[in-house]
N, C-alpha and C. Protein backbone atom coordinates (compact mmCIF):
# COMPACT_ATOMS: atom_id res chain seq x y z
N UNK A 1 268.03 252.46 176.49
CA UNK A 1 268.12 252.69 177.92
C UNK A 1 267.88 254.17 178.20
N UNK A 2 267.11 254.55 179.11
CA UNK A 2 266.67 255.75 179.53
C UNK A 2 267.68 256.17 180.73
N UNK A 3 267.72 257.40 180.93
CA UNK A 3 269.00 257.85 181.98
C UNK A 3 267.93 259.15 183.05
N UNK A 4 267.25 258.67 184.50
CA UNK A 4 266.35 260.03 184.62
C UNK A 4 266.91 261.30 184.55
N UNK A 5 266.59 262.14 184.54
CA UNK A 5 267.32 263.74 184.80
C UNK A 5 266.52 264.11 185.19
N UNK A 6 266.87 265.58 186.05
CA UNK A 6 266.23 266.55 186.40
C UNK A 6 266.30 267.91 185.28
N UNK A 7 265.31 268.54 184.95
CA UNK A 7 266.08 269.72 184.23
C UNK A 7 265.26 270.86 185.08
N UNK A 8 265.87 272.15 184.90
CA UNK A 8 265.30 273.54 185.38
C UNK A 8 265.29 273.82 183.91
N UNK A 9 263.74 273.78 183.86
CA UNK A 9 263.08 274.56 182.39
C UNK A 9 263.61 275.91 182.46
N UNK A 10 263.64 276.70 183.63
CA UNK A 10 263.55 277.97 183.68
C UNK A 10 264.84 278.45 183.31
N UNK A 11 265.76 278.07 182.53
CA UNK A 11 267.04 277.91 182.13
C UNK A 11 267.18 277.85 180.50
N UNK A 12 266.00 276.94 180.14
CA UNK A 12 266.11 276.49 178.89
C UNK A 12 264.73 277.01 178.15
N UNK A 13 265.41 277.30 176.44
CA UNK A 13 264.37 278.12 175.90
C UNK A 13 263.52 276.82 176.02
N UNK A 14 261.74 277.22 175.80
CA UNK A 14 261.24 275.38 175.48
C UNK A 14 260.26 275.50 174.43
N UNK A 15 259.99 274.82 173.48
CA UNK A 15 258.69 275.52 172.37
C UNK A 15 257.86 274.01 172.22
N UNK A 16 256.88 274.28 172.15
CA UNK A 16 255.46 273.11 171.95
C UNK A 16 254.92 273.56 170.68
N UNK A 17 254.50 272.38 169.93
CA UNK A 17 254.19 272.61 168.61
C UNK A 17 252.82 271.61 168.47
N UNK A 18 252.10 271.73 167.80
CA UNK A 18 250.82 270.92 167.27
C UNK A 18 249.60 271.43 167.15
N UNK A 19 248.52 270.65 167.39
CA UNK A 19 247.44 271.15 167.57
C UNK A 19 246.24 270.28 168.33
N UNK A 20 245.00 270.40 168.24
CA UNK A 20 243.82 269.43 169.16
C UNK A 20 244.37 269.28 170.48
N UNK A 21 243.24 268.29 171.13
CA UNK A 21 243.39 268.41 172.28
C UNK A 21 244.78 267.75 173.05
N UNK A 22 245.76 267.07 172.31
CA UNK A 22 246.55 266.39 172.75
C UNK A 22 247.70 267.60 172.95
N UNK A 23 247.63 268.90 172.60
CA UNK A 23 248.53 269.73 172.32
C UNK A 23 248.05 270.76 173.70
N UNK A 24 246.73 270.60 174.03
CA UNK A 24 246.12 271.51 175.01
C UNK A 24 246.56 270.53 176.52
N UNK A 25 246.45 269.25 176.21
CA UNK A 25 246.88 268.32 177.18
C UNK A 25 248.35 268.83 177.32
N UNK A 26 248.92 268.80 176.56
CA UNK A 26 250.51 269.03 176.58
C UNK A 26 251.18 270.07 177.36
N UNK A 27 250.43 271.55 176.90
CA UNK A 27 250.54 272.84 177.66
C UNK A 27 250.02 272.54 179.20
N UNK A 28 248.78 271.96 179.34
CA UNK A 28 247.90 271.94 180.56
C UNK A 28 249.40 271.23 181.43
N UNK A 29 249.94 270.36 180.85
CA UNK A 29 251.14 269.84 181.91
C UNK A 29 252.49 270.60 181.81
N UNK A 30 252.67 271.31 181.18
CA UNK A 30 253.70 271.96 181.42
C UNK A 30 253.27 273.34 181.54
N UNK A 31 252.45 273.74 181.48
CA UNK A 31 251.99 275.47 182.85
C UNK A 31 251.69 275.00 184.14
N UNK A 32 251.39 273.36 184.34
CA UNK A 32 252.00 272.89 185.47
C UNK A 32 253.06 272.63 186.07
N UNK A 33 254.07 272.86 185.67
CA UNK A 33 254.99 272.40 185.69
C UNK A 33 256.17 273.79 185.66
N UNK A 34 254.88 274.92 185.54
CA UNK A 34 255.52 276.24 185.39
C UNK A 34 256.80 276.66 184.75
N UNK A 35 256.59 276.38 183.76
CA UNK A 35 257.64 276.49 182.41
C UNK A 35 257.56 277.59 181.64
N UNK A 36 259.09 278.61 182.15
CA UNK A 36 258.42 280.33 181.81
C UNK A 36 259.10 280.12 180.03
N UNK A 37 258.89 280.98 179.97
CA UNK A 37 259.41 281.17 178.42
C UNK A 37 259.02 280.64 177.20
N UNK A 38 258.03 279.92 177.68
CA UNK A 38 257.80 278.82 176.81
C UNK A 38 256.48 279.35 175.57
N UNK A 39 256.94 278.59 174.22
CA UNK A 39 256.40 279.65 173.15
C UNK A 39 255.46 278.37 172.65
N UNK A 40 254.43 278.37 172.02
CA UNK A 40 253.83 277.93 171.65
C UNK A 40 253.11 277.66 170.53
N UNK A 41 253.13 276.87 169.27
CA UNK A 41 253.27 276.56 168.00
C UNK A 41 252.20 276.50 167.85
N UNK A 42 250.92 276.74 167.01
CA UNK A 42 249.71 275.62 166.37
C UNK A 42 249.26 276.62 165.40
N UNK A 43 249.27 275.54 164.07
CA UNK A 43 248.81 276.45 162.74
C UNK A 43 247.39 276.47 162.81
N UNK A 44 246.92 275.62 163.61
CA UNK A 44 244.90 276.50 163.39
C UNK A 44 244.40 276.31 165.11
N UNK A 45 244.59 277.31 166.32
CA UNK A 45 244.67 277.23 167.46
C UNK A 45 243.01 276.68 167.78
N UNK A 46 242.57 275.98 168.27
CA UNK A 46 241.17 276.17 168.66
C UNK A 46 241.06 276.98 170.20
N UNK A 47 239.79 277.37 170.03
CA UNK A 47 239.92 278.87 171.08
C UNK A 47 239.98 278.43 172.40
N UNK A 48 239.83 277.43 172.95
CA UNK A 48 240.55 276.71 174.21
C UNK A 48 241.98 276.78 174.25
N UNK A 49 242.58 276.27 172.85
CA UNK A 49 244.31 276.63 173.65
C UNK A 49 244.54 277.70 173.51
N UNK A 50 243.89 278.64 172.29
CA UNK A 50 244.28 280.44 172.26
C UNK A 50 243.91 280.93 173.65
N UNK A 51 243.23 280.62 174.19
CA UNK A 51 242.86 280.70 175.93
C UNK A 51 244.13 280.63 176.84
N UNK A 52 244.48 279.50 176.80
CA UNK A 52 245.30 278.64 177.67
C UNK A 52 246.77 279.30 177.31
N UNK A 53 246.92 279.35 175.83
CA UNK A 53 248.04 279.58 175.68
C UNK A 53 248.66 281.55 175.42
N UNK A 54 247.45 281.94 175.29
CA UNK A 54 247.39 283.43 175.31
C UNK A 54 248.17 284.04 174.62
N UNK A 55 249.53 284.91 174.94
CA UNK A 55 250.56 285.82 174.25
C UNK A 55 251.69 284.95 173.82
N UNK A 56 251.64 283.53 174.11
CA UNK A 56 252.47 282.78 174.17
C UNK A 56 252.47 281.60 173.06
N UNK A 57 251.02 282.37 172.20
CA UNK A 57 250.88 281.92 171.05
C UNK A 57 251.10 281.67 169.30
N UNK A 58 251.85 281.21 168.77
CA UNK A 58 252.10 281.85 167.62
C UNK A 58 250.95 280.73 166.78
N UNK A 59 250.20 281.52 166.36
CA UNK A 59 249.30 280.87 165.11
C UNK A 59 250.10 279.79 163.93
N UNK A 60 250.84 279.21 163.52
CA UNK A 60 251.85 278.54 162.93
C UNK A 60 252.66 277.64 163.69
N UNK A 61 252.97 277.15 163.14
CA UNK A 61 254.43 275.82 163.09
C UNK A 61 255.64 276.31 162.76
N UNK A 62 256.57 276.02 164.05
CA UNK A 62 257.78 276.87 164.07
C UNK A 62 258.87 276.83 162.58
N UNK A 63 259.37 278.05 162.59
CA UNK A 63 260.56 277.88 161.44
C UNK A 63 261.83 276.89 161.93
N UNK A 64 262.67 276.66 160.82
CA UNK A 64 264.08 276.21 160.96
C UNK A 64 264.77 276.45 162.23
N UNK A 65 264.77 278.17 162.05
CA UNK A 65 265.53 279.13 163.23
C UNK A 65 264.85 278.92 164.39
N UNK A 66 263.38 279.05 164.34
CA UNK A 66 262.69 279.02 165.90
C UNK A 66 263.16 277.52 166.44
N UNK A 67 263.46 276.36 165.55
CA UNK A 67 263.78 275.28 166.64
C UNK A 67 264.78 275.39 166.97
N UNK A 68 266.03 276.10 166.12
CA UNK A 68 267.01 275.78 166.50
C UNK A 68 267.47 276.99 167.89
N UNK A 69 266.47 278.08 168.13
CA UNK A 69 266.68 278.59 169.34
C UNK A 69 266.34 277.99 170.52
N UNK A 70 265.73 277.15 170.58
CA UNK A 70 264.89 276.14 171.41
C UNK A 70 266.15 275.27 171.72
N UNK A 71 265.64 274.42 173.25
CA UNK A 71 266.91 273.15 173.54
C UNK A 71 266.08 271.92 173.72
N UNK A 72 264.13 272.29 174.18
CA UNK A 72 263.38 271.04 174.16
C UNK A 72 262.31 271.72 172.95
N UNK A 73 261.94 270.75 172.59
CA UNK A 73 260.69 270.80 171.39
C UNK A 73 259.78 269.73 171.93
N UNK A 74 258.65 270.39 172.29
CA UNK A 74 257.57 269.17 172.86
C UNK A 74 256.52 269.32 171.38
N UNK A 75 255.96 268.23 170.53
CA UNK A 75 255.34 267.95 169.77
C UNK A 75 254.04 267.02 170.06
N UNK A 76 252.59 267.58 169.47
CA UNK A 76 251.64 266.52 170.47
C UNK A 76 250.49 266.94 169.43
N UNK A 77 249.70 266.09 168.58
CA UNK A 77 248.12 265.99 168.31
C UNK A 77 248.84 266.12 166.42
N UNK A 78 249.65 266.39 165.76
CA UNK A 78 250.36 266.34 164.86
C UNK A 78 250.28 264.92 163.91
N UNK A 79 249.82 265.04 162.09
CA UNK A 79 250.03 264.24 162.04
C UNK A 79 251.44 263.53 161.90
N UNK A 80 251.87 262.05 161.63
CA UNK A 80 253.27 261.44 162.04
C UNK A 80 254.15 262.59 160.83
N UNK A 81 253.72 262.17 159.39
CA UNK A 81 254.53 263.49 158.94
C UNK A 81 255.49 264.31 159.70
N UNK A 82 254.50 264.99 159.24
CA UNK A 82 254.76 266.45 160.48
C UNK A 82 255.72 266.67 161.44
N UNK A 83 255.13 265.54 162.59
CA UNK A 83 256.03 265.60 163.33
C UNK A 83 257.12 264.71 163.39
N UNK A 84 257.28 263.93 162.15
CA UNK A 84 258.93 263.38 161.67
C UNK A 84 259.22 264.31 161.38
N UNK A 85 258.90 265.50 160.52
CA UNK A 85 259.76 266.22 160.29
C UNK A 85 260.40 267.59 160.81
N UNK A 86 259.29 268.07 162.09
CA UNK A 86 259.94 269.07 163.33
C UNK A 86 261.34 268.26 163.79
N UNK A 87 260.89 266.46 163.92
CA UNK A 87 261.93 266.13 165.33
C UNK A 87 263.17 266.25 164.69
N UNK A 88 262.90 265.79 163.12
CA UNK A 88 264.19 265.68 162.37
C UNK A 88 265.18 267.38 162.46
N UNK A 89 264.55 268.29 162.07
CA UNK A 89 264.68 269.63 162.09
C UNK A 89 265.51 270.00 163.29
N UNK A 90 264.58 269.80 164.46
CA UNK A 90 265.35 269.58 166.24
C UNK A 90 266.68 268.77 166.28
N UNK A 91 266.18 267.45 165.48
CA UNK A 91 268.03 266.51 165.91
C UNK A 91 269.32 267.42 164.86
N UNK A 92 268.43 267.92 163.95
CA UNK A 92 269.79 268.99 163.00
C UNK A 92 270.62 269.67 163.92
N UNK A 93 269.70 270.58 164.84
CA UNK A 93 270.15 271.67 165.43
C UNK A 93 270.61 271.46 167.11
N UNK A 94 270.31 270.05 166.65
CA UNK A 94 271.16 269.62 168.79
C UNK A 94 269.73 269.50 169.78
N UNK A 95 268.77 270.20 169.32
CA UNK A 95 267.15 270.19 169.78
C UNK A 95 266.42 268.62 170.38
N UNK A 96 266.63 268.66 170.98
CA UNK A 96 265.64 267.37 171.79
C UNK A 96 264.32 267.44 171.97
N UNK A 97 263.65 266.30 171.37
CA UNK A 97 262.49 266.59 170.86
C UNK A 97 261.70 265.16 171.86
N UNK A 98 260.55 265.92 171.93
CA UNK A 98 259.49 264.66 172.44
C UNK A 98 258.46 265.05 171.64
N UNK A 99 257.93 263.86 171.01
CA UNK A 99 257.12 263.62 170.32
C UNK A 99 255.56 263.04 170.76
N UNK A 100 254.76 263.30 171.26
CA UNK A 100 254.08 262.34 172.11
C UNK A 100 253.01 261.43 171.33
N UNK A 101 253.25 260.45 172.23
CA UNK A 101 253.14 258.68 172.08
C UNK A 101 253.45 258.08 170.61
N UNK A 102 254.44 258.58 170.37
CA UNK A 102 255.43 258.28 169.10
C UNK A 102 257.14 257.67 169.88
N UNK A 103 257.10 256.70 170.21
CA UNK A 103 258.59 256.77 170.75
C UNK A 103 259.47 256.52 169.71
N UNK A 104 259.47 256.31 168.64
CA UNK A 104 260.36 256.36 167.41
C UNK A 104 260.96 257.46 167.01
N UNK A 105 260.22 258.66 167.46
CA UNK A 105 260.50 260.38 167.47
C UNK A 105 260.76 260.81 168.60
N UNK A 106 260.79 260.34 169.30
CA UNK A 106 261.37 260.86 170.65
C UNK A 106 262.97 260.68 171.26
N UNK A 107 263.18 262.04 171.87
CA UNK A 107 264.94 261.68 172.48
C UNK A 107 264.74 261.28 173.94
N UNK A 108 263.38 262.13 174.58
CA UNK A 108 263.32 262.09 176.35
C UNK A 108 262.08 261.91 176.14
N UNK A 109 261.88 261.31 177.53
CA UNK A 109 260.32 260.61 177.62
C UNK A 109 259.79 261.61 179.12
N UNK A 110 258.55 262.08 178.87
CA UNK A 110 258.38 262.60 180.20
C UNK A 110 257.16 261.56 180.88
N UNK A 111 257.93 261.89 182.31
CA UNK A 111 257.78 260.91 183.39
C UNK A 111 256.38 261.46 183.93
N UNK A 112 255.56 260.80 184.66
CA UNK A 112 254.86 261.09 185.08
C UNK A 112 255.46 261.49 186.81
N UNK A 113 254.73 262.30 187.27
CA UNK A 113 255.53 263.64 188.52
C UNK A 113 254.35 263.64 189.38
N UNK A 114 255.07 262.96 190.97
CA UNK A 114 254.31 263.28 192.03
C UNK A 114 255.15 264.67 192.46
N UNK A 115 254.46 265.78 192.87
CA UNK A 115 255.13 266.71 193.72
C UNK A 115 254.59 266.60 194.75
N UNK A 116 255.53 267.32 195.92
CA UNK A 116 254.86 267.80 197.01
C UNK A 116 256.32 268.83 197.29
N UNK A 117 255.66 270.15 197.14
CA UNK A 117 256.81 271.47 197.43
C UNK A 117 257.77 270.85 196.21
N UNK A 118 259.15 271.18 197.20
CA UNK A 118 259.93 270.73 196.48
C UNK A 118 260.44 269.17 196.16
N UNK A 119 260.11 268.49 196.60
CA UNK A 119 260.01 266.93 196.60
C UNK A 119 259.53 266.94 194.93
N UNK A 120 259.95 265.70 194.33
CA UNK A 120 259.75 265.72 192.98
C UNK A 120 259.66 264.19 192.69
N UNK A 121 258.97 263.40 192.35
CA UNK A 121 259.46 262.05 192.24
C UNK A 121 258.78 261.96 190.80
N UNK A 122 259.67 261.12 189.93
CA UNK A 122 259.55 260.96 188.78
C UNK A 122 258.97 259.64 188.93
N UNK A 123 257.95 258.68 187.40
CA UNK A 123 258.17 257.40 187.60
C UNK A 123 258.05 257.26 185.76
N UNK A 124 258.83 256.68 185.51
CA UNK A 124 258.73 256.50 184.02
C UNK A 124 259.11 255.31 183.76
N UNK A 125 258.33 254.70 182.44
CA UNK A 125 258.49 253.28 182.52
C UNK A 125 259.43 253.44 180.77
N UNK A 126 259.62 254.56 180.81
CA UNK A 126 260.77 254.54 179.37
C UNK A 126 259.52 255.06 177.97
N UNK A 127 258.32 255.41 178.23
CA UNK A 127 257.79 255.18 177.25
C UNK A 127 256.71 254.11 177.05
N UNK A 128 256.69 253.34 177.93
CA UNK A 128 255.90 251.69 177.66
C UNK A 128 255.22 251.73 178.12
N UNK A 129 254.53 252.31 179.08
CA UNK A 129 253.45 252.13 179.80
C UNK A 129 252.94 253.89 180.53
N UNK A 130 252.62 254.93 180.02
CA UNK A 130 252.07 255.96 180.51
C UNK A 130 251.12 255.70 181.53
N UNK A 131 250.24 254.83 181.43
CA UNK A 131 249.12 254.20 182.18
C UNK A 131 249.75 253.45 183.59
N UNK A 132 250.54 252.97 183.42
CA UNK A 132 250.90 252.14 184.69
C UNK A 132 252.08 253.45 185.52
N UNK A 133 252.87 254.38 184.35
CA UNK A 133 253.81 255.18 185.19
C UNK A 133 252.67 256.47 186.08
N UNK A 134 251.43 256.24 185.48
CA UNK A 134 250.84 257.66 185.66
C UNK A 134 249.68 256.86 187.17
N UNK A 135 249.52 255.37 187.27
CA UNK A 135 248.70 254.86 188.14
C UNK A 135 249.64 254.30 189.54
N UNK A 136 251.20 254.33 189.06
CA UNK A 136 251.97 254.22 190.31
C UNK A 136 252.32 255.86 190.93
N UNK A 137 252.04 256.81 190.07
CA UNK A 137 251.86 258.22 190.58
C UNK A 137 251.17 258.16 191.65
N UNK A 138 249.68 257.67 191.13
CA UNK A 138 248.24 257.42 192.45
C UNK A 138 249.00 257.03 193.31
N UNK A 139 249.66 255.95 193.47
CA UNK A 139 249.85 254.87 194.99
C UNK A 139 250.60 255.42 195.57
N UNK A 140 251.57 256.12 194.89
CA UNK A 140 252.83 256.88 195.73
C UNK A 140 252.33 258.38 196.51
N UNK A 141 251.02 258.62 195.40
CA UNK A 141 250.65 260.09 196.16
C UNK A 141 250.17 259.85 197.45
N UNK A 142 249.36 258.14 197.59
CA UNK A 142 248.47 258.22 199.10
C UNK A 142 249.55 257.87 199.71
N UNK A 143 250.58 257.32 199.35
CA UNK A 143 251.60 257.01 200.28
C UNK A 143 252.46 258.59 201.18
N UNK A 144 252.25 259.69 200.28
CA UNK A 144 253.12 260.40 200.38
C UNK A 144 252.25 261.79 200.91
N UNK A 145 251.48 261.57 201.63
CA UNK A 145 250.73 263.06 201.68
C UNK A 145 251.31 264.21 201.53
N UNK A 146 250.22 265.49 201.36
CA UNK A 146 250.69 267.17 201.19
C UNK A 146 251.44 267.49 201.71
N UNK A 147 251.38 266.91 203.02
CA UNK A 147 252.04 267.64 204.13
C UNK A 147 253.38 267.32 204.05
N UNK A 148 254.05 266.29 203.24
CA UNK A 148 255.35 266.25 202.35
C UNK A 148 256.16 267.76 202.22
N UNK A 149 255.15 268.30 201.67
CA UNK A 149 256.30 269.34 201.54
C UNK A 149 256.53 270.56 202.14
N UNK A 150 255.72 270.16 203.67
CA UNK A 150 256.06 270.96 204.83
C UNK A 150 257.49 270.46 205.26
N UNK A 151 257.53 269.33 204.86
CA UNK A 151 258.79 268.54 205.81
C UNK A 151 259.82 268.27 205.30
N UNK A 152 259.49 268.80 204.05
CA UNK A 152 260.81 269.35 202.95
C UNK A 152 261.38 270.88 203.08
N UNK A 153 260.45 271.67 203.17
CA UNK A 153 261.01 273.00 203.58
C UNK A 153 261.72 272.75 204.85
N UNK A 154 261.16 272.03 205.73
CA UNK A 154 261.91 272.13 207.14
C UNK A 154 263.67 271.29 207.09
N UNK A 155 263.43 270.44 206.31
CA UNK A 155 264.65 269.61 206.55
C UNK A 155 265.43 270.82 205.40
N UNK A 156 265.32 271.24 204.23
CA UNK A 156 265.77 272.50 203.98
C UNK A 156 266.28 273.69 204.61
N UNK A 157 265.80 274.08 205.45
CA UNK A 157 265.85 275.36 206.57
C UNK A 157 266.86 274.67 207.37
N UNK A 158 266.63 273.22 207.96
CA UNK A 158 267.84 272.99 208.91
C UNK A 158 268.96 272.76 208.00
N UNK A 159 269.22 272.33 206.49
CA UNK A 159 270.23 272.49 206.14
C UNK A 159 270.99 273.69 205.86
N UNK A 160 270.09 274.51 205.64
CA UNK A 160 270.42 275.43 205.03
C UNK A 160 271.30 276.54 206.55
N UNK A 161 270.76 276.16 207.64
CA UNK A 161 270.90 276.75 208.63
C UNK A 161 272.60 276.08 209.25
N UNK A 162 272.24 274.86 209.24
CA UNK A 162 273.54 273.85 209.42
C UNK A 162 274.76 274.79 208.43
N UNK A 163 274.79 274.77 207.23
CA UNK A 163 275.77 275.04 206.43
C UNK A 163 276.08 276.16 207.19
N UNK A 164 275.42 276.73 206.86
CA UNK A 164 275.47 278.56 207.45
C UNK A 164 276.47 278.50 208.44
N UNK A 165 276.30 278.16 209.22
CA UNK A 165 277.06 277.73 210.63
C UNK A 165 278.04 277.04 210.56
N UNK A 166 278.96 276.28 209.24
CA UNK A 166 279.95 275.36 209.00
C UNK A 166 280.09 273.93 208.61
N UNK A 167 278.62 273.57 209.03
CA UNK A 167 278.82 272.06 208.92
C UNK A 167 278.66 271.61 207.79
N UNK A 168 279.44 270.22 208.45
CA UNK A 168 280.03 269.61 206.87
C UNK A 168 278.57 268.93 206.27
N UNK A 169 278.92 268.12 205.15
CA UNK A 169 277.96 267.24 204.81
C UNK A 169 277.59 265.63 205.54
N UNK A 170 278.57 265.23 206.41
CA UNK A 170 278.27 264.21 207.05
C UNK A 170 277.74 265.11 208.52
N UNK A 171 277.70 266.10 208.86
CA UNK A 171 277.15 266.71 210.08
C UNK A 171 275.28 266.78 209.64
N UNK A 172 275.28 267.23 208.62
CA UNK A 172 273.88 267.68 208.02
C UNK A 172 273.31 266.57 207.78
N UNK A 173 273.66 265.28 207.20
CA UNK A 173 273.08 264.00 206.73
C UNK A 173 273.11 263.35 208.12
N UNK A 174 273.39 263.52 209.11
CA UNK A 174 273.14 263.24 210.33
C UNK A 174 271.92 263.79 210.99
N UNK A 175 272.14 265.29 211.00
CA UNK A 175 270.94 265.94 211.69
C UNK A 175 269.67 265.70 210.82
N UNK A 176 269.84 265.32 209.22
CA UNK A 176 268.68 265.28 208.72
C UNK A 176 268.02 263.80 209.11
N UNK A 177 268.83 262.92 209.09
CA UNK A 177 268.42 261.08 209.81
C UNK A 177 268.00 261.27 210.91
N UNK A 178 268.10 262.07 211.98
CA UNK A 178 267.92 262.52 213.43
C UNK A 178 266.81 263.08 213.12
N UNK A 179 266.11 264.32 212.16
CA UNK A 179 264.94 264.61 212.00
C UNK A 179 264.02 263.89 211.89
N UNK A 180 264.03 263.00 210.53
CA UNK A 180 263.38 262.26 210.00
C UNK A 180 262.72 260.99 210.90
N UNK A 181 263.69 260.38 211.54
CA UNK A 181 263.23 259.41 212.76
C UNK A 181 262.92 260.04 213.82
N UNK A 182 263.32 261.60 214.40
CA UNK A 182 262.41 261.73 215.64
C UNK A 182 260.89 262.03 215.48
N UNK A 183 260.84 262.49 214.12
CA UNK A 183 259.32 262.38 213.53
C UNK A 183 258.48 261.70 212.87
N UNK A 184 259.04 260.95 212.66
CA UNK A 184 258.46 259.43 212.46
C UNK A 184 258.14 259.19 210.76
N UNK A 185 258.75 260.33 210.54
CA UNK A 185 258.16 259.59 208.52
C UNK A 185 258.13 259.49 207.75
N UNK A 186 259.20 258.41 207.83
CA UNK A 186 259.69 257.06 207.70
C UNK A 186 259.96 255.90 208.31
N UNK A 187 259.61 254.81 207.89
CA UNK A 187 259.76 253.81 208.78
C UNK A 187 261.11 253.38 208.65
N UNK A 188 261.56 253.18 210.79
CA UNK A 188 263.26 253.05 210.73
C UNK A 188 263.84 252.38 209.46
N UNK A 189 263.70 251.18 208.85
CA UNK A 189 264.57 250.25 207.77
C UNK A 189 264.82 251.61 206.97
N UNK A 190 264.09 252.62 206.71
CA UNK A 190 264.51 253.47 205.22
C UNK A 190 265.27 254.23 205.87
């Protein structure tokens, strides 16, 4: 059973390890995902991720110590070896490891992520289906236009403005239901 979470990377050390393109895929989503600190493993870099991954590169496969400074270990393009034996290394040291498309090595599964601003919607099918969590992304994005996260800053600002001023949390979850329906979007049932 999977449990979703939210995490703030920007909190937690994070290190990526592997190599090929599944490892360049890997970074490409988490410098999306703007993940500072984050160090980057591959014992023979090809000059696309030495690109991508820049100062943030270490030519090699992390030591003992480097995982155990780490709290996520993302692993990707590795053969199974290998990366049985980072995740094993990671579960020594308390390290949570994702392994990708290995769920036998994996502790957390990452979800596929509509944003808009701060709006965040996860959809993960546990691992089982990347393809179907990453094609209900699509449906939810036309459902959910850009302009989402104009209307997240705003309902933000009025909370943030509400508090300021005293009000409680049933005052604010009011004015925010009062927003939301005088602007229409959402349809009343939600």
């Amino acid at each position: 059973m999977t449990v979703p979470l939210a995490l703030d990377l920007a909190l937690l050390p994070v290190a990526l390890a592997g190599s090929g393109p599944a490892l360049v895929k890997r970074l490409t989503f988490l410098d999306g995902e703007r993940v500072p600190g984050l160090t980057v493993y591959a014992p023979d870099p090809a000059p696309a991720l030495a690109r991508a991954a820049g100062g943030r590169l270490i030519p090699r496969l992390p030591t003992d110590d480097e995982i155990a400074a780490c709290r996520l270990l993302f692993v990707a393009g590795l053969p199974f070896a290998q990366s049985a034996e980072l995740a094993a290394l990671a579960r020594n040291h308390g390290v949570l490891v994702n392994v990708e498309d290995t769920l036998l090595l994996c502790d957390f599964h990452v979800p596929a992520v509509l944003r808009r601003g701060e709006l965040a919607i996860s959809i993960s099918t546990g691992g089982s289906s990347p393809t179907l969590a990453r094609r209900l992304r699509t449906y939810l994005g036309d459902l959910l236009p850009p302009e989402w996260s104009d209307r997240i800053a705003r309902i933000a600002t009025l909370r943030e403005d509400m508090r300021a001023r005293g009000a409680g949390m049933a005052e604010v979850t009011r004015a925010t239901d009062a927003l939301i329906d005088k602007e229409g979007w959402l349809p009343p049932s939600l």
